[in-house]
C-alpha atoms as a PDB file:
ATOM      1  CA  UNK A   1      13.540  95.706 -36.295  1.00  0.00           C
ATOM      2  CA  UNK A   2      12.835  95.615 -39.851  1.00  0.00           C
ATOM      3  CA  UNK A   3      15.461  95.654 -42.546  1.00  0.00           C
ATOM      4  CA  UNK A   4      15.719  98.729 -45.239  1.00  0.00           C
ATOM      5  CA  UNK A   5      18.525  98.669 -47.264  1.00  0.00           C
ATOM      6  CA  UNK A   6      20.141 101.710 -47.288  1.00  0.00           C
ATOM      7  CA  UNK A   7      19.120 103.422 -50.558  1.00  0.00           C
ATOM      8  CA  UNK A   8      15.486 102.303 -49.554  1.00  0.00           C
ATOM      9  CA  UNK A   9      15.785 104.420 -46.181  1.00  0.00           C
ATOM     10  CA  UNK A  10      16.796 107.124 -47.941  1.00  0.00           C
ATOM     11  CA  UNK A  11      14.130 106.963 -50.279  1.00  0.00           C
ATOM     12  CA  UNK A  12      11.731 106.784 -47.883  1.00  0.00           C
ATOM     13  CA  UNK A  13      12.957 109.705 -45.850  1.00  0.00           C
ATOM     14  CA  UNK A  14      13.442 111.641 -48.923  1.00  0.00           C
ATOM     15  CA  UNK A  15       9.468 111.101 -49.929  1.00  0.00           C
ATOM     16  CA  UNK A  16       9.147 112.030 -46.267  1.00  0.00           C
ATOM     17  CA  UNK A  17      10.454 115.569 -46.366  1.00  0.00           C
ATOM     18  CA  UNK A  18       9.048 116.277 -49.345  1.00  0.00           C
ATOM     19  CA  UNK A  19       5.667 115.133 -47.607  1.00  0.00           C
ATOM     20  CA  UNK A  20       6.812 117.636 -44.395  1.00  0.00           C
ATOM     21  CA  UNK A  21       7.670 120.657 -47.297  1.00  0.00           C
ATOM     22  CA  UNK A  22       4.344 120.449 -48.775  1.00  0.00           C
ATOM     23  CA  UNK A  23       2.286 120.426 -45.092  1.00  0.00           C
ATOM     24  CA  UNK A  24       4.600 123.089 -43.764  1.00  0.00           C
ATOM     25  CA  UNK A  25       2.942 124.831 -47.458  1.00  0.00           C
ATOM     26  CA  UNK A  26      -0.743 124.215 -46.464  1.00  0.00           C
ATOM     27  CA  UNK A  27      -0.208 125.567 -43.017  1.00  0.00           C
ATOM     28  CA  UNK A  28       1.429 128.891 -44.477  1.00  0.00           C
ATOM     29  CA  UNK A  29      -1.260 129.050 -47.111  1.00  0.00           C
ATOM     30  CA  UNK A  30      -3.606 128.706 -44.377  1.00  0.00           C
ATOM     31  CA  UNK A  31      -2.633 130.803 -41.726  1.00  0.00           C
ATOM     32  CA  UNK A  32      -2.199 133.737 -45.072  1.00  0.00           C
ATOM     33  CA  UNK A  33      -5.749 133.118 -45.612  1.00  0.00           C
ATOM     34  CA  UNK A  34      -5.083 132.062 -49.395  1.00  0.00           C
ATOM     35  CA  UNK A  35      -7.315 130.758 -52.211  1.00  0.00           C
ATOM     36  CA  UNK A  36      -9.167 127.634 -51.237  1.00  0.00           C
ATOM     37  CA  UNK A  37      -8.426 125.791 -53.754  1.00  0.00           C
ATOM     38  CA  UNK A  38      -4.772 126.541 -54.036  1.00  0.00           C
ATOM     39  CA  UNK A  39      -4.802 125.238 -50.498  1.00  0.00           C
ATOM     40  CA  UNK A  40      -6.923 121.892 -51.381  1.00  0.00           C
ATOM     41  CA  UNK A  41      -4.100 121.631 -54.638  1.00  0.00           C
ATOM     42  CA  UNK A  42      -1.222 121.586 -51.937  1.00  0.00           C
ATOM     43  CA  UNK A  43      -2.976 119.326 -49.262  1.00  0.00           C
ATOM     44  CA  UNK A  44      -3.067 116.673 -52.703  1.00  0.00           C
ATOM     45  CA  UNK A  45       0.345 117.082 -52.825  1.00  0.00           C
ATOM     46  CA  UNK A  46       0.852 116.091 -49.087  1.00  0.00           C
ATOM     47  CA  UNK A  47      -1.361 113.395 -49.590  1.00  0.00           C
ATOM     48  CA  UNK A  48       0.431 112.058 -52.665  1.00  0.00           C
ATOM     49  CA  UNK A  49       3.856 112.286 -51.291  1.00  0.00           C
ATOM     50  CA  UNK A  50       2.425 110.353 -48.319  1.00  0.00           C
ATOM     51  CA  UNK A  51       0.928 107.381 -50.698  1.00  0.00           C
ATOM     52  CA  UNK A  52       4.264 107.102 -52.766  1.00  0.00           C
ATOM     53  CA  UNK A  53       6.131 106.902 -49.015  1.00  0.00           C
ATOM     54  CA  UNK A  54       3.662 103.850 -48.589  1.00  0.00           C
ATOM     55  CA  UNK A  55       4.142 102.724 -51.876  1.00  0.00           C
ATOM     56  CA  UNK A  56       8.132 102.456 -50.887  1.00  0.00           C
ATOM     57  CA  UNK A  57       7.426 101.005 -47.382  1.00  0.00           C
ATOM     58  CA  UNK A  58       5.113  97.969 -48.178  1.00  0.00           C
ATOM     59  CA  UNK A  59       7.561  97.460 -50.990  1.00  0.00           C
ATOM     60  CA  UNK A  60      10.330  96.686 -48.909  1.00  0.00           C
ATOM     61  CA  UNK A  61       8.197  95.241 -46.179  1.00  0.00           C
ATOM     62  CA  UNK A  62       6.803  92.449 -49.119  1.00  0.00           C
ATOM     63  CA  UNK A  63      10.593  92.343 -50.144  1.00  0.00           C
ATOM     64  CA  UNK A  64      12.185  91.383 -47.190  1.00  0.00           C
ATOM     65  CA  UNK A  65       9.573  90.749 -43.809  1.00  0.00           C
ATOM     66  CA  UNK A  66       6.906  89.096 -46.155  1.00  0.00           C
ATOM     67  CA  UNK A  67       9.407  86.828 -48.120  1.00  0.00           C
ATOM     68  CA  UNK A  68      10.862  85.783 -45.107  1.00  0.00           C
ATOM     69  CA  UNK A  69       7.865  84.789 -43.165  1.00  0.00           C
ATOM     70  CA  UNK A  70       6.434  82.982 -45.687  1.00  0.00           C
ATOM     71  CA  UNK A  71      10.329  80.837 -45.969  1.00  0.00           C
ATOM     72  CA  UNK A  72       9.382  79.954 -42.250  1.00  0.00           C
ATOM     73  CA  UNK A  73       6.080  78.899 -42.863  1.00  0.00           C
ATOM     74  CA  UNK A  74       4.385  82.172 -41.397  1.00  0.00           C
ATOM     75  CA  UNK A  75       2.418  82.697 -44.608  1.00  0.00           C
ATOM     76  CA  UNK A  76      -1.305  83.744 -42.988  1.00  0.00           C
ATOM     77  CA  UNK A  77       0.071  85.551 -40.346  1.00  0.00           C
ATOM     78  CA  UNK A  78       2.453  87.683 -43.107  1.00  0.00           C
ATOM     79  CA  UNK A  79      -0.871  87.731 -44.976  1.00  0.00           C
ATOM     80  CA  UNK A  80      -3.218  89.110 -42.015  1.00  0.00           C
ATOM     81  CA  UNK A  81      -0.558  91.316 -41.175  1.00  0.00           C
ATOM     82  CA  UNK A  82      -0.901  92.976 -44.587  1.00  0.00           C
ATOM     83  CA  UNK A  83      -4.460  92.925 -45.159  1.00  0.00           C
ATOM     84  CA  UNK A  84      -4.780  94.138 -41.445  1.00  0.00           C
ATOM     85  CA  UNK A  85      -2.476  97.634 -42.754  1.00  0.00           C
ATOM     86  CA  UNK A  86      -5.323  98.427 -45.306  1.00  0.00           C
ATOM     87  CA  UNK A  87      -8.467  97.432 -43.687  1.00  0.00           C
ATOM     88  CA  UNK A  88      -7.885  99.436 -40.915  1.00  0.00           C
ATOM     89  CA  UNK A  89      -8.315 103.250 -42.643  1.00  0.00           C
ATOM     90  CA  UNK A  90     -11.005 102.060 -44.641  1.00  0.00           C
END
């Protein structure tokens, strides 16, 4: 179990909805049949609400998990861990 203070959880669910109101937006805009690029301009939005939830997550993660494993002596596994996250959507 990993540890999230409590205003970090809420910042991450916070970016989370928002992330959820925008896609719930580019399915309405979609099943209306709207403008292209009005939909493309939402689906950026989902996107970027996603990336700042990351943003928040590997934070906290490098904060707390990281720091801790590399105070134990874990340092290349913390490491591979990590690099492991962003290799594997590349």
């Amino acid at each position: 179990m990993a540890y999230r203070p409590k205003d970090t959880q809420e910042r991450i669910l916070h970016r989370l909805k928002i992330a959820r109101g925008h896609l719930d937006k580019v399915i309405s805009m979609v099943e209306n049949d709207e403008y292209c690029i009005d939909v493309l301009h939402q689906s950026q939005a989902v996107q970027s609400a996603l990336k700042q939830t990351d943003a928040v997550i590997l934070e906290n993660h490098l904060k707390s998990c990281v720091a801790d494993s590399f105070k134990r002596g874990n340092r290349e596994e913390a490491v591979k861990e990590v690099m492991e996250v962003f290799e594997k959507y590349d």
